[in-house]
C-alpha atoms as a PDB file:
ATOM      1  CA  UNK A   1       0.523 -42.049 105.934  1.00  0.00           C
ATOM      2  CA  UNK A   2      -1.818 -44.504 107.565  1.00  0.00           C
ATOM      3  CA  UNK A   3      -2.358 -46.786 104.649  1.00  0.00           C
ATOM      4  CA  UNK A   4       1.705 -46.988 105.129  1.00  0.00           C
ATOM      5  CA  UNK A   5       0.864 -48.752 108.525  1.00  0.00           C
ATOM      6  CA  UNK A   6      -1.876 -50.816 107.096  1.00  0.00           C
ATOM      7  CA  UNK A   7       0.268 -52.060 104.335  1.00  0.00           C
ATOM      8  CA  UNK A   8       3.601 -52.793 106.830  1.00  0.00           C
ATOM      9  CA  UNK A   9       1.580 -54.380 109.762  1.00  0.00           C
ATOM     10  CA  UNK A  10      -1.299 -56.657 107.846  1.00  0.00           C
ATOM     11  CA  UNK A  11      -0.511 -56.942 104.857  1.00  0.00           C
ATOM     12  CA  UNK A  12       3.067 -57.876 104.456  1.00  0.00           C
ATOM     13  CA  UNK A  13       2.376 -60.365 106.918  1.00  0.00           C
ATOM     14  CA  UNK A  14      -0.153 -62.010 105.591  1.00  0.00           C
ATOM     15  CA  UNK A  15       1.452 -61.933 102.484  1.00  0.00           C
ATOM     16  CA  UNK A  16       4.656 -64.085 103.986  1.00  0.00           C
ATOM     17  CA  UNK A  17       1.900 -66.066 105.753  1.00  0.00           C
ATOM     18  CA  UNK A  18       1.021 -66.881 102.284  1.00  0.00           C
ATOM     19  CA  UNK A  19       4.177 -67.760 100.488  1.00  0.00           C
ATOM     20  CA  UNK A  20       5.029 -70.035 103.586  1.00  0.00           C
ATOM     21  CA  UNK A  21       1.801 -71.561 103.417  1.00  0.00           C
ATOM     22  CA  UNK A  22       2.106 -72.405  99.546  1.00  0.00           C
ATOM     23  CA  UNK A  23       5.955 -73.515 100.206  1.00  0.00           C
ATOM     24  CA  UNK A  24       4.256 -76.428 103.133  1.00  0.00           C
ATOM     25  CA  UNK A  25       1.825 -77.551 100.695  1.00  0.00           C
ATOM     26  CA  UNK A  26       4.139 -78.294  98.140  1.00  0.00           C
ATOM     27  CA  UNK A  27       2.975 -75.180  96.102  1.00  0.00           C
ATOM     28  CA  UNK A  28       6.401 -73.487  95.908  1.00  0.00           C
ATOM     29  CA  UNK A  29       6.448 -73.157  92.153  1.00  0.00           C
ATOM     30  CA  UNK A  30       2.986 -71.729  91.976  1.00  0.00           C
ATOM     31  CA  UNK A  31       3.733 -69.283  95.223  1.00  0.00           C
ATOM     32  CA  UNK A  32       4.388 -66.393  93.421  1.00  0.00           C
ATOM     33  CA  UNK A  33       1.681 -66.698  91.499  1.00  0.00           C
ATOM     34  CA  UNK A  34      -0.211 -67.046  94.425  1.00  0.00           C
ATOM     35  CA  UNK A  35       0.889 -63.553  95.840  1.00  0.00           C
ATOM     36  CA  UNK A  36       0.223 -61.269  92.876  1.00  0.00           C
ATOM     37  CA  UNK A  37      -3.489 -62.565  92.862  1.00  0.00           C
ATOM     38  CA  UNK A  38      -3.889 -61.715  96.713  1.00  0.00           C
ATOM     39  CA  UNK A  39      -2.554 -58.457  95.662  1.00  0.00           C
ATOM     40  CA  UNK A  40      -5.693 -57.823  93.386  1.00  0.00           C
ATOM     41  CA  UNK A  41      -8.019 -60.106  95.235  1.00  0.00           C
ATOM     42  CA  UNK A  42      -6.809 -60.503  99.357  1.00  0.00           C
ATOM     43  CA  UNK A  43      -4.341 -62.055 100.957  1.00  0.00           C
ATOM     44  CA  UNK A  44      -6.533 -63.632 103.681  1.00  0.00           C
ATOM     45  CA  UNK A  45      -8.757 -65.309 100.590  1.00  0.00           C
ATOM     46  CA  UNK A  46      -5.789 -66.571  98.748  1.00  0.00           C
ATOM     47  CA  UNK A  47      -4.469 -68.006 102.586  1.00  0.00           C
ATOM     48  CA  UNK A  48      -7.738 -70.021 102.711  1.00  0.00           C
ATOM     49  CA  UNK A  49      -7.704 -71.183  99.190  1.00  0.00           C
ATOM     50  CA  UNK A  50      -4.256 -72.513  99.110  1.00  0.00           C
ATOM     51  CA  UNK A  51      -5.624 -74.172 102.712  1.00  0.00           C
ATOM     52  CA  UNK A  52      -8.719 -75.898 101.138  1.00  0.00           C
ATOM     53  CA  UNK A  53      -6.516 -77.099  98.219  1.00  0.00           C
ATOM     54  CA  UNK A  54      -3.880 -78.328 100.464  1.00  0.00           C
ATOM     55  CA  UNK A  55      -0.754 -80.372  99.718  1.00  0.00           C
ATOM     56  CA  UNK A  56       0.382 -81.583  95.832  1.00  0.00           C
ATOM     57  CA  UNK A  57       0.712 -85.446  95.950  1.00  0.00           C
ATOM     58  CA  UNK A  58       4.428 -85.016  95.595  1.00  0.00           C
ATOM     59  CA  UNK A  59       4.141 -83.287  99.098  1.00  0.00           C
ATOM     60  CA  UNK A  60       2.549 -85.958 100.717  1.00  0.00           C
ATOM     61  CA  UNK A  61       4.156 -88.774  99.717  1.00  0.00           C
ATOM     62  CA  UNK A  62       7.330 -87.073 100.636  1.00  0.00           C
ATOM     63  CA  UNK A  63       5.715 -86.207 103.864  1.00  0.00           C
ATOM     64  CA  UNK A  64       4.344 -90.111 103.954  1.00  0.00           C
ATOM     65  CA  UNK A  65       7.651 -91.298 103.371  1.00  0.00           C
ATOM     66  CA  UNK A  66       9.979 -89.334 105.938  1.00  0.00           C
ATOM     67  CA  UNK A  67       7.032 -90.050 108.691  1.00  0.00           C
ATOM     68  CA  UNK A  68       7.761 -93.919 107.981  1.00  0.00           C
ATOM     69  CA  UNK A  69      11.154 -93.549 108.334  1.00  0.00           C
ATOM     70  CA  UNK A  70      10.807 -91.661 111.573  1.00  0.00           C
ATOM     71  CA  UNK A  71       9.113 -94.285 112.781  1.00  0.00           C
ATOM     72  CA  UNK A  72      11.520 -97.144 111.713  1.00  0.00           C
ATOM     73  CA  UNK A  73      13.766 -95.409 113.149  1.00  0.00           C
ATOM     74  CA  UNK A  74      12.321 -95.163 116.838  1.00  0.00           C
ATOM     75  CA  UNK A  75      11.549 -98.706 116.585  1.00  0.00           C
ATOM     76  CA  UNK A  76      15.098 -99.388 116.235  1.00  0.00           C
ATOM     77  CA  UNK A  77      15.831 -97.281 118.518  1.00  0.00           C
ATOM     78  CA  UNK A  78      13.299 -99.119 121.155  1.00  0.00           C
ATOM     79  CA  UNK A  79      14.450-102.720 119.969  1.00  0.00           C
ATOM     80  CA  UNK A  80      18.209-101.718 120.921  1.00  0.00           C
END
């Protein structure tokens, strides 16, 4: 009954922590790949793996580009 507890308070959170983590980075097609090996291995290893290999290069230039058009856009905005 306790590892019930365990499982429902750490590690089904962690586990979303995860998936949300590999979704940020750009890792959405690898995410569920991502949870079955924290399932064998841990989810709070797989959390800092996915953290040291950090975005795809899809991610950030997507991030790149939306943070230069936020800032076009409040220069317009302060111009007006």
């Amino acid at each position: 009954m306790g590892w019930i507890i365990v499982v429902v308070l750490v590690y089904i959170p962690l586990m979303i922590g995860l998936h949300r983590l590999a979704v940020r980075y750009g890792r959405s097609n690898e995410a569920v790949g991502w949870l079955i090996v924290s399932l064998f291995v841990s989810p709070i290893l797989m959390i800092v793996v996915v953290w040291c290999i950090g975005e795809t290069e899809e991610k950030r230039e997507e991030r790149l580009v939306a943070d230069e058009l936020l800032k076009m856009r409040i220069r317009d905005e302060v111009n007006e």
